[in-house]
PDB file of N, CA and C in Angstrom:
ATOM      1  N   UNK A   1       0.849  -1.172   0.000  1.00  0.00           N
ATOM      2  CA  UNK A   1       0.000   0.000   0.000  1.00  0.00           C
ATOM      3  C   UNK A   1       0.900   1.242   0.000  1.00  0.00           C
ATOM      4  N   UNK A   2       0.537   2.550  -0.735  1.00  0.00           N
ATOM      5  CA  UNK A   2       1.303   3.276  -0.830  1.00  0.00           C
ATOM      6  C   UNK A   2       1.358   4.215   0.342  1.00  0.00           C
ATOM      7  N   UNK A   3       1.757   5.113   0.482  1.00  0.00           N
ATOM      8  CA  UNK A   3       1.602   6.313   1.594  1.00  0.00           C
ATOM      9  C   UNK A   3       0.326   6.866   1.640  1.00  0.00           C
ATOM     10  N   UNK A   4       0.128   7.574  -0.137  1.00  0.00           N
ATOM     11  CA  UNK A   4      -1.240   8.001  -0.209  1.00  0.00           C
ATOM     12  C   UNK A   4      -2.827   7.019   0.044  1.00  0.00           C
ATOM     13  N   UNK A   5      -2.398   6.071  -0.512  1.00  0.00           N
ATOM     14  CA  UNK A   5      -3.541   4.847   0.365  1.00  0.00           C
ATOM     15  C   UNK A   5      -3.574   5.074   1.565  1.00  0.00           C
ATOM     16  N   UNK A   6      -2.636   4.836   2.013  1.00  0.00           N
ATOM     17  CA  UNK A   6      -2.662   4.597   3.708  1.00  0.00           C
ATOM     18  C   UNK A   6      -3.413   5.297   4.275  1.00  0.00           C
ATOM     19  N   UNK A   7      -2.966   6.941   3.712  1.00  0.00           N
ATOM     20  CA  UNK A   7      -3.605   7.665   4.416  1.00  0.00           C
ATOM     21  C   UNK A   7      -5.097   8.397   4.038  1.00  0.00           C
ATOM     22  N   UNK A   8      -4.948   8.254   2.808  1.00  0.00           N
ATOM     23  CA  UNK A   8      -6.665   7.989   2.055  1.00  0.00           C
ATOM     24  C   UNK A   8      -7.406   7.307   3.117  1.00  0.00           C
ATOM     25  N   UNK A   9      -6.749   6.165   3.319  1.00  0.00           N
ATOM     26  CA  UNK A   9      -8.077   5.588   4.434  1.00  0.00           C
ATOM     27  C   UNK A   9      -7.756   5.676   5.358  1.00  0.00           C
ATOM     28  N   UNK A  10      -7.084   6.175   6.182  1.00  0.00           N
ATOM     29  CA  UNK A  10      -7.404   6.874   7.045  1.00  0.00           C
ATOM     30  C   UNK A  10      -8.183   8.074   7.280  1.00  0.00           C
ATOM     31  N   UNK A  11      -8.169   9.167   6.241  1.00  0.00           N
ATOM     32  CA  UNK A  11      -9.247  10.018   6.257  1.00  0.00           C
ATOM     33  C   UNK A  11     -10.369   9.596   5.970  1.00  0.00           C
ATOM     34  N   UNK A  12     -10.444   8.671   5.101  1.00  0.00           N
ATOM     35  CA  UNK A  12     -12.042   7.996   4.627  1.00  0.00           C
ATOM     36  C   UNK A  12     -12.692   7.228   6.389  1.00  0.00           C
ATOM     37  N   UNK A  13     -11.739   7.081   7.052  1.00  0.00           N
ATOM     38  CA  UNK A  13     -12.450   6.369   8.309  1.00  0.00           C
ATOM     39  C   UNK A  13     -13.103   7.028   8.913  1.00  0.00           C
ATOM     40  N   UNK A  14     -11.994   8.229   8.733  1.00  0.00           N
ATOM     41  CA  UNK A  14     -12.540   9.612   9.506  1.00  0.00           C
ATOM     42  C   UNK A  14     -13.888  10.597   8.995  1.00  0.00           C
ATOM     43  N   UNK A  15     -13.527  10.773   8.119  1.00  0.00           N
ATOM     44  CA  UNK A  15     -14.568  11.833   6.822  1.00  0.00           C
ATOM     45  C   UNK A  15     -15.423  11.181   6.165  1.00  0.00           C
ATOM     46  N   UNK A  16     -15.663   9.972   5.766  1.00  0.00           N
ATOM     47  CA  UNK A  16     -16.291   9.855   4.661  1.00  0.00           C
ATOM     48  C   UNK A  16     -17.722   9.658   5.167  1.00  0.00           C
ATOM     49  N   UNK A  17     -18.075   9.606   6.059  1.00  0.00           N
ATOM     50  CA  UNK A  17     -19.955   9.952   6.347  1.00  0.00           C
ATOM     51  C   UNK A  17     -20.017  11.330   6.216  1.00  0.00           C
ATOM     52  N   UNK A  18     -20.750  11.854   4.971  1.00  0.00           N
ATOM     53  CA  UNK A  18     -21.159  13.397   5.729  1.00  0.00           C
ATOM     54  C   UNK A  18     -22.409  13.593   6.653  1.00  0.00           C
ATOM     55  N   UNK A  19     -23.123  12.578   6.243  1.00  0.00           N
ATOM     56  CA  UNK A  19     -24.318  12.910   7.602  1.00  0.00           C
ATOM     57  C   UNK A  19     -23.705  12.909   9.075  1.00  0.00           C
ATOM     58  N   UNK A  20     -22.481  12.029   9.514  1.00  0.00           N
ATOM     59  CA  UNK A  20     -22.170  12.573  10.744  1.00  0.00           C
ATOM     60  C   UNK A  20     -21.253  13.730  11.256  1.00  0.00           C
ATOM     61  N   UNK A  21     -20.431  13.774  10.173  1.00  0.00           N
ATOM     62  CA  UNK A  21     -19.622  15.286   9.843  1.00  0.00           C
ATOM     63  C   UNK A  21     -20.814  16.427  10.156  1.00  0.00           C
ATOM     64  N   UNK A  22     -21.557  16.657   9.084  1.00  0.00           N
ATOM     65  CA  UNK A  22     -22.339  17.427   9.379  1.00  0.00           C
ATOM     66  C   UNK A  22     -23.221  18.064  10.953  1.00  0.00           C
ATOM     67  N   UNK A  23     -23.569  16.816  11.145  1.00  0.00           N
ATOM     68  CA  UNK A  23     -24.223  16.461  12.370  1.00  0.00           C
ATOM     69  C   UNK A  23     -23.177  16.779  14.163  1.00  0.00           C
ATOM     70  N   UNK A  24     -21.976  16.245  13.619  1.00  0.00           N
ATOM     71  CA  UNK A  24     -21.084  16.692  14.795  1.00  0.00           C
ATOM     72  C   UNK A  24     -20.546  17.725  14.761  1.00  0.00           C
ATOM     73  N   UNK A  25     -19.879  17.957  13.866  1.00  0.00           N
ATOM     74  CA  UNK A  25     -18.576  18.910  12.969  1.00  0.00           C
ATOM     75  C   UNK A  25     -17.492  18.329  13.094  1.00  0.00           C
ATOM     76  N   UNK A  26     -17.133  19.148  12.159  1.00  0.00           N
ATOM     77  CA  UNK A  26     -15.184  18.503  11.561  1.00  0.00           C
ATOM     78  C   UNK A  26     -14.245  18.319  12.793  1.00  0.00           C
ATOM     79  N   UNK A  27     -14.583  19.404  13.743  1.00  0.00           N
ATOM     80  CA  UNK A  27     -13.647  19.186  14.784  1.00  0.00           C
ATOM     81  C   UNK A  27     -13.167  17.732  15.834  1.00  0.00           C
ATOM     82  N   UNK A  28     -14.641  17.517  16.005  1.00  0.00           N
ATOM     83  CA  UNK A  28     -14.873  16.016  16.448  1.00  0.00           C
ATOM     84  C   UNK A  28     -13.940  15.005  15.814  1.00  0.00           C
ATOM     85  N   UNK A  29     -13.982  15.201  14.289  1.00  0.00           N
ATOM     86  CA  UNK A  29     -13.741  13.890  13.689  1.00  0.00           C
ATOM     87  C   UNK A  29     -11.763  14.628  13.602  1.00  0.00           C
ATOM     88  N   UNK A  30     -11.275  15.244  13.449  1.00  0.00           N
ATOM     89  CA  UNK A  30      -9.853  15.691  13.099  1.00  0.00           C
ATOM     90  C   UNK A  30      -9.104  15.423  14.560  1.00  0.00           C
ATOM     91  N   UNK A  31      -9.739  15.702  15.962  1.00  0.00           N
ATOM     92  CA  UNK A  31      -9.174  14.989  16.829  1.00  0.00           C
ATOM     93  C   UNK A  31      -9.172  13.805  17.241  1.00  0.00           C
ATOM     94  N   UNK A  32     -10.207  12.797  16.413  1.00  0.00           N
ATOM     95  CA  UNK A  32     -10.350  11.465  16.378  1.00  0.00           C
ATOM     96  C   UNK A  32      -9.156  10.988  15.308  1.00  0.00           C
ATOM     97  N   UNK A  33      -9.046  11.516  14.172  1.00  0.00           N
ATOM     98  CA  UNK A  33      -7.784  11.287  13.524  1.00  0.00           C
ATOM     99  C   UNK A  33      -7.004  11.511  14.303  1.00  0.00           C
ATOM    100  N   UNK A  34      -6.716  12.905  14.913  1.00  0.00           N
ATOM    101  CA  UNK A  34      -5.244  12.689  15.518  1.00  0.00           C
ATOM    102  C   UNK A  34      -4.673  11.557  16.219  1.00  0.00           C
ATOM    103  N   UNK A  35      -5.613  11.276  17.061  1.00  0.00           N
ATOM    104  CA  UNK A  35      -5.419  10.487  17.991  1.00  0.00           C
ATOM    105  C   UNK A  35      -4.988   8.896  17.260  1.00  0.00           C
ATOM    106  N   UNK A  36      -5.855   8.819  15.762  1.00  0.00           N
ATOM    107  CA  UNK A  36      -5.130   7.035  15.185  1.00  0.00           C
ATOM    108  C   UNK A  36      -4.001   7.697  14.946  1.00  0.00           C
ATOM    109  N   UNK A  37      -3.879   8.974  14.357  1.00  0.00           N
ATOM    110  CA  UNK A  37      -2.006   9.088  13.638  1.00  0.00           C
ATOM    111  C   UNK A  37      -0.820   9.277  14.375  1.00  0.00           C
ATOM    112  N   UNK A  38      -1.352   9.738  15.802  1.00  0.00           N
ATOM    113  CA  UNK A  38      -0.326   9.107  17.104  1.00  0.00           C
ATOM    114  C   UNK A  38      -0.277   7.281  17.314  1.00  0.00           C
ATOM    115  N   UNK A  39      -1.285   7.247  17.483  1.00  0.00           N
ATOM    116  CA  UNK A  39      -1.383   5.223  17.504  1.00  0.00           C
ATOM    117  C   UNK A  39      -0.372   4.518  16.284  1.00  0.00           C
ATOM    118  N   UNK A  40      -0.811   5.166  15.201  1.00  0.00           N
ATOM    119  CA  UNK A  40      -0.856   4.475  14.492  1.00  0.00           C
ATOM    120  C   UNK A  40       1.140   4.925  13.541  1.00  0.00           C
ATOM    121  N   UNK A  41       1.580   6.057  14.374  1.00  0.00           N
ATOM    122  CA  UNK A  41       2.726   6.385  13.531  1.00  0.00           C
ATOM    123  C   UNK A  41       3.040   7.191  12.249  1.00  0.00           C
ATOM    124  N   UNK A  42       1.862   7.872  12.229  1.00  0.00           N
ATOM    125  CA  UNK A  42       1.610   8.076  10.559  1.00  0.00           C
ATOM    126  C   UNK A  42       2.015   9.891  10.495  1.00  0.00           C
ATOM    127  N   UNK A  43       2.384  10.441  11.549  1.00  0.00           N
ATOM    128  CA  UNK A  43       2.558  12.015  11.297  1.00  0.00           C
ATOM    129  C   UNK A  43       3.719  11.943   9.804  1.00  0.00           C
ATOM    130  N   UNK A  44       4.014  10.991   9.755  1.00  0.00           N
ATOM    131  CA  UNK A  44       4.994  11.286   8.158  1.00  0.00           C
ATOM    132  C   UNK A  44       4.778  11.373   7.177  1.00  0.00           C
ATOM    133  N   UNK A  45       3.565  10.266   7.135  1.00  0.00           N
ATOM    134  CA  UNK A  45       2.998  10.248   5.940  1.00  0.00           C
ATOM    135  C   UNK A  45       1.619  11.209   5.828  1.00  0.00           C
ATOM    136  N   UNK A  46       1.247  11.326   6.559  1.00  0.00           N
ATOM    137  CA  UNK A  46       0.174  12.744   6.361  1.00  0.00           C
ATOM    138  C   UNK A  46       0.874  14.300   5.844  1.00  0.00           C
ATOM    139  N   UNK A  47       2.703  14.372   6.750  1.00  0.00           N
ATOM    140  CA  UNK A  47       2.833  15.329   5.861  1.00  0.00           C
ATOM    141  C   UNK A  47       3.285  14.895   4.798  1.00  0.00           C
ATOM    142  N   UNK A  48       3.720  13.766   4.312  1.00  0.00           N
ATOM    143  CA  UNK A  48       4.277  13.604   3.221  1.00  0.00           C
ATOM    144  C   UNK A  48       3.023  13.942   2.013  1.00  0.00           C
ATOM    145  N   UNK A  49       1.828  13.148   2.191  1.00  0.00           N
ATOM    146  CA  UNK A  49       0.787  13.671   1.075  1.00  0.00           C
ATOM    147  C   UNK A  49       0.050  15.033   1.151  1.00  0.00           C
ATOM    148  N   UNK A  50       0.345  16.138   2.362  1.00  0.00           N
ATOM    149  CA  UNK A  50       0.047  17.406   2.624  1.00  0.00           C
ATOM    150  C   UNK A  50       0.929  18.060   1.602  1.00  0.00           C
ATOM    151  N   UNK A  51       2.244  17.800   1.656  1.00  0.00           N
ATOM    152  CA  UNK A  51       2.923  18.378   0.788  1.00  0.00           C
ATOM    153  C   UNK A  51       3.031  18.079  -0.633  1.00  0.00           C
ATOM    154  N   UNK A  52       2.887  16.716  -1.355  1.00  0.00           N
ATOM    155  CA  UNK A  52       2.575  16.684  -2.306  1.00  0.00           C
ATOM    156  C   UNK A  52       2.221  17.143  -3.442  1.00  0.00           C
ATOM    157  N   UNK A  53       3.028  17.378  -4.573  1.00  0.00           N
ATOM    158  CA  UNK A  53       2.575  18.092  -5.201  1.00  0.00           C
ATOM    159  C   UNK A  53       2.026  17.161  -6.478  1.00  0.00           C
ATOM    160  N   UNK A  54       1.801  15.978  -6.333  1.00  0.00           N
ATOM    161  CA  UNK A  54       1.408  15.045  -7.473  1.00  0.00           C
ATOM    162  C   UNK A  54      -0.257  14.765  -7.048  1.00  0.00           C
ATOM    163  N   UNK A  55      -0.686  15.288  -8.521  1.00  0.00           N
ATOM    164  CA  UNK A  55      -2.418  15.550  -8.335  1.00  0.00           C
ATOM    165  C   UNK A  55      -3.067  13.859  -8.070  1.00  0.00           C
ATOM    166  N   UNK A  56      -3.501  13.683  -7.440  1.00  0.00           N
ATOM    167  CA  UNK A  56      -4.378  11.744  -7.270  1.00  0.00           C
ATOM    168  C   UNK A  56      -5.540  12.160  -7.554  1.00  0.00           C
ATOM    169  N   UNK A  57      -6.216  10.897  -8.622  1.00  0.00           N
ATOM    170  CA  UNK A  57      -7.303  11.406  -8.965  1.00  0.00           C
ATOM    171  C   UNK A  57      -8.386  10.950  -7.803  1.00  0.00           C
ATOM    172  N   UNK A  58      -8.319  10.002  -6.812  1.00  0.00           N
ATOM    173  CA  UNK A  58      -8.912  10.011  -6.032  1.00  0.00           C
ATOM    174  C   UNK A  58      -9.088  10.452  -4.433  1.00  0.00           C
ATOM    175  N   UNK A  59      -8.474  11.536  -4.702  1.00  0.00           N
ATOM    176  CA  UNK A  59      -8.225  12.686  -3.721  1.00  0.00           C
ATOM    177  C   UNK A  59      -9.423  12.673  -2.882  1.00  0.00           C
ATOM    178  N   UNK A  60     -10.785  12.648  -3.533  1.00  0.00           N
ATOM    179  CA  UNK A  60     -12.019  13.187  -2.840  1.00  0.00           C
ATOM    180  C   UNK A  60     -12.283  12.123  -2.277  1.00  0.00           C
ATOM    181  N   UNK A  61     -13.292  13.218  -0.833  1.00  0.00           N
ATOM    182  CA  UNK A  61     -13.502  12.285   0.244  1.00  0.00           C
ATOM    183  C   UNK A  61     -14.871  12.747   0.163  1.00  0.00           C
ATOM    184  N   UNK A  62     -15.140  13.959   0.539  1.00  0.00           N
ATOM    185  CA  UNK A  62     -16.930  13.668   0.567  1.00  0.00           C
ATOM    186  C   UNK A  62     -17.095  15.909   0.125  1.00  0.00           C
ATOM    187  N   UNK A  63     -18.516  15.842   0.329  1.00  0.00           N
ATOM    188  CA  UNK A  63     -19.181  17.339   0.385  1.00  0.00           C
ATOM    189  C   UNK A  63     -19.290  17.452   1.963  1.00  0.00           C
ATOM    190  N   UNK A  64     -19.350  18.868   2.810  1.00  0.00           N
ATOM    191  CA  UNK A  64     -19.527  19.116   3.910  1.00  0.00           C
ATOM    192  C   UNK A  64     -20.316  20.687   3.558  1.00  0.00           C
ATOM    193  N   UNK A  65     -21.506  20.919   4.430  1.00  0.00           N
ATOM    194  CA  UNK A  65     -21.654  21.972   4.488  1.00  0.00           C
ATOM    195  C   UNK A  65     -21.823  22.440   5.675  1.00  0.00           C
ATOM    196  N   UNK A  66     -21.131  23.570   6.144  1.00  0.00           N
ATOM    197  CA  UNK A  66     -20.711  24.028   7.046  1.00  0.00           C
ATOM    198  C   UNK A  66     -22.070  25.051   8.092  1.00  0.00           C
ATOM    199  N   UNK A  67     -22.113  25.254   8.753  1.00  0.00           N
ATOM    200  CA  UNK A  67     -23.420  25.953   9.754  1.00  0.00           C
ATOM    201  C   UNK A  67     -23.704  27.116   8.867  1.00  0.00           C
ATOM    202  N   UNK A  68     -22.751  27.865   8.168  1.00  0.00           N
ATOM    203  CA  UNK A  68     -23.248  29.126   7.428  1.00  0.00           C
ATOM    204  C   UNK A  68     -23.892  29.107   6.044  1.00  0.00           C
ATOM    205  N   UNK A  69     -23.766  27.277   6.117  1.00  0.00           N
ATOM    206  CA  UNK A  69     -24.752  26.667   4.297  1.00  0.00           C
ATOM    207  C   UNK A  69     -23.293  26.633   3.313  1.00  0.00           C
ATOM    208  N   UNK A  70     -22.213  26.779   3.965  1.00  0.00           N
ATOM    209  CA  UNK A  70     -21.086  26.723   2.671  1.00  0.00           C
ATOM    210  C   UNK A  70     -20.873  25.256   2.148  1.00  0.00           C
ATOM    211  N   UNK A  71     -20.774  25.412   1.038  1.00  0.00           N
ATOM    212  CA  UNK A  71     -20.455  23.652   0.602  1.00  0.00           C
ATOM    213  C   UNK A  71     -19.349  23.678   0.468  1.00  0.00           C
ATOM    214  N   UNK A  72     -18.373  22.395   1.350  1.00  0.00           N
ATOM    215  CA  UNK A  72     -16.507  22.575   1.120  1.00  0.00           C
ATOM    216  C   UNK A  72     -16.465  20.912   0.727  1.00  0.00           C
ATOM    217  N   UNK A  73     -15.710  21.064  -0.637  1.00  0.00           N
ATOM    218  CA  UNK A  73     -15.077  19.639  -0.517  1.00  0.00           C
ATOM    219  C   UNK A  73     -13.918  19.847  -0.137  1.00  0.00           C
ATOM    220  N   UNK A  74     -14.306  18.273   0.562  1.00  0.00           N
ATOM    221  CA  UNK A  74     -12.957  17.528   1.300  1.00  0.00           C
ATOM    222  C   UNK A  74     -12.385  16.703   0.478  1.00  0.00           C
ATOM    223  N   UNK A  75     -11.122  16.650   0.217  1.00  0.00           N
ATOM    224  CA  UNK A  75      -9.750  15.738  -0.190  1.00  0.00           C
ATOM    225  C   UNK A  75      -9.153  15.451   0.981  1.00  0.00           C
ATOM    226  N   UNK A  76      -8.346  14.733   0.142  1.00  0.00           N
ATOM    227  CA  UNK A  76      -7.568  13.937   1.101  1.00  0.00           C
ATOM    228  C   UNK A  76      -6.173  15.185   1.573  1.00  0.00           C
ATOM    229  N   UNK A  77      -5.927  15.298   0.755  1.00  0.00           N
ATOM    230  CA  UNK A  77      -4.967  16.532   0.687  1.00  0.00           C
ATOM    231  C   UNK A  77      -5.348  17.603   1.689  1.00  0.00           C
ATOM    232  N   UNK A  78      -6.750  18.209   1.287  1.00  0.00           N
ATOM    233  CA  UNK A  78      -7.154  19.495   2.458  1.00  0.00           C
ATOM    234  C   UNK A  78      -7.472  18.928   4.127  1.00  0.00           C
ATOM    235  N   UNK A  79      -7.529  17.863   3.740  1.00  0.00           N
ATOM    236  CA  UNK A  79      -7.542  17.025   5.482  1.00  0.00           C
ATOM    237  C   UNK A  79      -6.479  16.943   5.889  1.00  0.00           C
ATOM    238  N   UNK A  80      -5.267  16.179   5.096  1.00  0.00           N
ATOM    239  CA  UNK A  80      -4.116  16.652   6.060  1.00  0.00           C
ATOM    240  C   UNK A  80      -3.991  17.887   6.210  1.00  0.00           C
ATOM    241  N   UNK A  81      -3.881  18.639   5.481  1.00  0.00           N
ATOM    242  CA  UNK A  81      -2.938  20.164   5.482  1.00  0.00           C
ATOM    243  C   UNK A  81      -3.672  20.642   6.695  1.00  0.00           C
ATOM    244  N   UNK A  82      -5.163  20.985   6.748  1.00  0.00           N
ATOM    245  CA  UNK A  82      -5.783  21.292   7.838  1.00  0.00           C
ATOM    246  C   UNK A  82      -5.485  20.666   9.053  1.00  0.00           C
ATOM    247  N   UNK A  83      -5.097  19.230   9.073  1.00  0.00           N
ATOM    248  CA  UNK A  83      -4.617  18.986  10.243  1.00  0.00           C
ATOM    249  C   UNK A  83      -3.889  19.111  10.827  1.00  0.00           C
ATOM    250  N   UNK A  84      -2.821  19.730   9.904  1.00  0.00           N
ATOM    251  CA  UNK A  84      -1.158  20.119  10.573  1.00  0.00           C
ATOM    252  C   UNK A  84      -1.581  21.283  10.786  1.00  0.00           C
ATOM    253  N   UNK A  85      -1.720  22.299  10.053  1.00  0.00           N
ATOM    254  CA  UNK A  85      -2.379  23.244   9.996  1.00  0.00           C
ATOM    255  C   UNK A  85      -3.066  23.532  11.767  1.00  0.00           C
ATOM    256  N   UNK A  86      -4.085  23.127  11.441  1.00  0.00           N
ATOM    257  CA  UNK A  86      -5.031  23.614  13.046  1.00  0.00           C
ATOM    258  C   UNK A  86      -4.679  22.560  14.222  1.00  0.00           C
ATOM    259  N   UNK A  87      -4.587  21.299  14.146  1.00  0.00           N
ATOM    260  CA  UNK A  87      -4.826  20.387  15.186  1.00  0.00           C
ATOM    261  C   UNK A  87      -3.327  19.822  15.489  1.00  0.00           C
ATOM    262  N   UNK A  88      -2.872  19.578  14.765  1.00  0.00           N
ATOM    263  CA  UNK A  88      -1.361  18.735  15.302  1.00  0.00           C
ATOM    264  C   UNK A  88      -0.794  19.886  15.893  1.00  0.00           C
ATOM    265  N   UNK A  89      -0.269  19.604  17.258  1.00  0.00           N
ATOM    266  CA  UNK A  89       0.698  20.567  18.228  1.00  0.00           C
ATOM    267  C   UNK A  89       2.081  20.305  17.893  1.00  0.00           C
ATOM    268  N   UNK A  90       2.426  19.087  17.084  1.00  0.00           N
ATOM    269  CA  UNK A  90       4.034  18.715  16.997  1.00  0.00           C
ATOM    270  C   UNK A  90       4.905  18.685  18.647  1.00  0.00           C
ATOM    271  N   UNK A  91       4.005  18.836  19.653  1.00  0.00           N
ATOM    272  CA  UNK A  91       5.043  18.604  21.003  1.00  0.00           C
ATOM    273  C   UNK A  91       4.782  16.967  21.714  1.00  0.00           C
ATOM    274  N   UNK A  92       4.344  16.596  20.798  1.00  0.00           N
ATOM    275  CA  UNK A  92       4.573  14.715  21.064  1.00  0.00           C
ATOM    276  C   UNK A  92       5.486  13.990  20.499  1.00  0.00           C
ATOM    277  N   UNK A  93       5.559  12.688  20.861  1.00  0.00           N
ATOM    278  CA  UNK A  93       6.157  11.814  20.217  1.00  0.00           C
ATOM    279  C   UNK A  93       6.059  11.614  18.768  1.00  0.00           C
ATOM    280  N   UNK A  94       4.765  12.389  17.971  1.00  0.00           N
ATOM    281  CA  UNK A  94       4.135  12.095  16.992  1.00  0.00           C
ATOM    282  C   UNK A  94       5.299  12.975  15.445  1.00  0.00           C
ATOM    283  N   UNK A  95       6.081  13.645  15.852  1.00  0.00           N
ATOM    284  CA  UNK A  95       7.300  14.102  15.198  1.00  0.00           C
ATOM    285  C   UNK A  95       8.509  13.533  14.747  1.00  0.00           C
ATOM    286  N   UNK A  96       8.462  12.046  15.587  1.00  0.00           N
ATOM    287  CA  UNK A  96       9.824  11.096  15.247  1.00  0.00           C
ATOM    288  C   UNK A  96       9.317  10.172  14.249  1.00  0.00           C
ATOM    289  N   UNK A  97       9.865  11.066  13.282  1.00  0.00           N
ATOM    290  CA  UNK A  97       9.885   9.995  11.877  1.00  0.00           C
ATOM    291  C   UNK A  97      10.740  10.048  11.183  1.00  0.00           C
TER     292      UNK A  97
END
């Protein structure tokens, strides 16, 4: 499995219902990721496909619309970046890669 698989499904575990996305919000589900990509070892490969600059055509994960009615698609790509981005603190173990 490649990096981008890997972590494709990992966001798909995370994201890919929008009825509960919707229903909870994103925040819920991005600290539920964090928490497998500490378990699971993966802060490398999330930035590795954050940074990426090679387009995958199956990037997409779902539609979300947000409390103000905005419609945002989600990739796989804007899930990591957002996660380094807003949620990863980098003061864990989750940096040794």
């Amino acid at each position: 499995m490649t990096t981008f698989e890997t972590v494709k499904e990992l966001v798909k575990k995370h994201f890919g219902d929008r009825g509960f996305l919707e229903f909870h919000g994103l925040s819920k589900y991005y600290k539920e990721m964090g928490k497998d990509i500490e378990d699971r070892g993966l802060i490398g490969d999330v930035r590795e496909v954050a940074s990426s600059t090679v387009s995958h055509n199956d990037n997409f994960v779902t539609m979300y619309t947000n409390p103000r009615r905005y419609v945002i698609t989600l990739t796989v790509t804007s899930i990591c970046n957002c996660y380094l981005n807003e949620y990863h603190t980098g003061d864990s173990n989750m940096d040794a890669t």
